[in-house]
Protein backbone atom coordinates (compact mmCIF):
# COMPACT_ATOMS: atom_id res chain seq x y z
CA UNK A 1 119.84 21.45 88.78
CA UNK A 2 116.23 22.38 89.71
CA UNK A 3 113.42 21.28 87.83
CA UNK A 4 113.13 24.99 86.11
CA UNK A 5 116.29 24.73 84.78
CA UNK A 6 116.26 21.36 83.43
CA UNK A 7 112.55 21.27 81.66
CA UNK A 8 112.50 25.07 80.01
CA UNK A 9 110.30 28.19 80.40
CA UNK A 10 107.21 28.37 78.86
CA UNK A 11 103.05 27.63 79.32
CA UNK A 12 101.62 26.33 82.31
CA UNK A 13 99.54 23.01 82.39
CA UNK A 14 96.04 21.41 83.37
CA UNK A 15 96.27 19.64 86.60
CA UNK A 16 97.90 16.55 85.85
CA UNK A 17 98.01 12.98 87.14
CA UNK A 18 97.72 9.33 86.67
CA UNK A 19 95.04 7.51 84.38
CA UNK A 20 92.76 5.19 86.68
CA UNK A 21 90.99 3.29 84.05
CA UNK A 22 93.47 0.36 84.75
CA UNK A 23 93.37 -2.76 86.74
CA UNK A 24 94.65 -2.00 89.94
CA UNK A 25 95.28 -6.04 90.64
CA UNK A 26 98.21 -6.88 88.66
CA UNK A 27 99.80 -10.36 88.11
CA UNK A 28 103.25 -11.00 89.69
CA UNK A 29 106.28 -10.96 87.12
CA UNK A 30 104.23 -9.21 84.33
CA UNK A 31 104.26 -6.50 82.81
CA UNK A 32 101.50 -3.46 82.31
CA UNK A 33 100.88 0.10 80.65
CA UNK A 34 100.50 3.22 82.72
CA UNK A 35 99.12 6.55 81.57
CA UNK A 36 99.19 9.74 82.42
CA UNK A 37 96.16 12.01 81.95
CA UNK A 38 98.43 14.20 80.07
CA UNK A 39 99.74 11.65 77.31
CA UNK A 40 100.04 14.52 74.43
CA UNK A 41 101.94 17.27 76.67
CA UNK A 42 100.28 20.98 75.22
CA UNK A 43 103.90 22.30 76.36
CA UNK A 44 107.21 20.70 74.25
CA UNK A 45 109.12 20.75 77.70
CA UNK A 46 107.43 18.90 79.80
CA UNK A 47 109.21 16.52 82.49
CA UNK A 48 107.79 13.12 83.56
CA UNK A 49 109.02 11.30 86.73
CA UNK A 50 107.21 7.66 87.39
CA UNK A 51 108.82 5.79 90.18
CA UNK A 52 107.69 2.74 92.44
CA UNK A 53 108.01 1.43 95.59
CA UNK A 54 108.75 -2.23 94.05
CA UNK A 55 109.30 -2.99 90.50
CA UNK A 56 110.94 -0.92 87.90
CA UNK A 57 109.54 0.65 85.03
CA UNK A 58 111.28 0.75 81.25
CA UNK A 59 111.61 4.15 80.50
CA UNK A 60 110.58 6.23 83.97
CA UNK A 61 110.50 9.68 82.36
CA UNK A 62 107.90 8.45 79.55
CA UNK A 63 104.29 9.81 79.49
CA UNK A 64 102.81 6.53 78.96
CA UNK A 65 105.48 4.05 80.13
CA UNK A 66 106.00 0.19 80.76
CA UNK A 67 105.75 -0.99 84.67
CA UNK A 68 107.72 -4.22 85.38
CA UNK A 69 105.67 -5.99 88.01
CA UNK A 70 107.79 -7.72 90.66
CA UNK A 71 107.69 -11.03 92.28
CA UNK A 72 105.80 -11.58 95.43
CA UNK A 73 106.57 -14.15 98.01
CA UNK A 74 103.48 -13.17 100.04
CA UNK A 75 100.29 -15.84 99.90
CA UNK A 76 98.00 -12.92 99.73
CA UNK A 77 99.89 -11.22 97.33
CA UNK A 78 100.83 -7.09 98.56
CA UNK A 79 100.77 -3.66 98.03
CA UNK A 80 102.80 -1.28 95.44
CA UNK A 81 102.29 2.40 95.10
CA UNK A 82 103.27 3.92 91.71
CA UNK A 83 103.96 7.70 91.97
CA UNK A 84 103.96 9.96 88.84
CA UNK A 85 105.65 13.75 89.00
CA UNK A 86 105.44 16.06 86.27
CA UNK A 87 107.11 19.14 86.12
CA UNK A 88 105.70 21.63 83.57
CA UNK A 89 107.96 24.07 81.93
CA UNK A 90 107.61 26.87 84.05
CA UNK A 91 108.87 24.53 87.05
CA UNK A 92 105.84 23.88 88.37
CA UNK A 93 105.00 20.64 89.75
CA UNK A 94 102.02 17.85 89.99
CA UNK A 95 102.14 14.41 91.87
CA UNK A 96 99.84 11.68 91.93
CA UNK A 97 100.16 8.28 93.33
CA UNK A 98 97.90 5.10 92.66
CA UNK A 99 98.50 1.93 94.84
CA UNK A 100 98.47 -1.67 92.98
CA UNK A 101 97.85 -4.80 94.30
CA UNK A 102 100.13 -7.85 93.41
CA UNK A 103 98.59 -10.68 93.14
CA UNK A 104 100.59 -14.14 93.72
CA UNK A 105 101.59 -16.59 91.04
CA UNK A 106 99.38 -19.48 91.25
C-alpha cells in the first residue's frame, strides 16, 4: 500500500521536520522526548514515521514520541541518527534526520 492510499486525500502541509531545541547528548539507557515541528497536524490524516539507527522508540508513528536510548559499550560514547518521515494526506512526503550523541554510563 503506498503512502497515498494509506494516509487519505486532502490539504497539503508546511515543510515539516524535527524540533532541534533538544539536547543532542543523551545519557545511555534513558529515555527522552522528540518533537516534530508539526505537533498539531492542520490535516486529520497525517502519517508519522520516526525510526533510529539504535534504540527504539514507544510509539514510532506518534508526532511527539518517546526515544528509548540504548546502551553503549564505547568509552567515548557514539553516534545515533533519528530520522522522522511524514507523509501528508495528499501522499506527499518530508524527511528529516538529527544525529544524537550517546554518552557512556559513568
Amino acid at each position: 500500500m503506498d503512502a497515498s492510499a494509506a494516509c487519505g486525500t486532502g490539504c497539503r502541509l508546511p515543510r515539516p521536520g524535527i524540533n532541534r531545541n533538544i539536547d543532542l547528548c543523551v545519557p545511555a539507557c534513558s529515555m527522552i522526548q522528540l518533537h516534530s515541528t508539526l505537533p498539531h497536524p492542520v490535516c486529520p490524516t497525517v502519517c508519522f514515521e520516526w525510526t533510529a539507527s539504535k534504540g527504539s522508540f514507544l510509539d514510532p508513528h506518534a508526532p511527539d514520541p518517546i526515544y528509548f536510548v540504548p546502551a553503549t559499550q564505547l568509552p567515548a560514547g557514539e553516534a545515533v541518527w533519528i530520522v522522522l518521515k511524514i507523509t501528508d494526506a495528499g501522499g506527499a512526503q518530508y524527511t528529516d534526520q538529527v544525529q544524537l550523541q550517546i554518552l557512556p554510563r559513568r
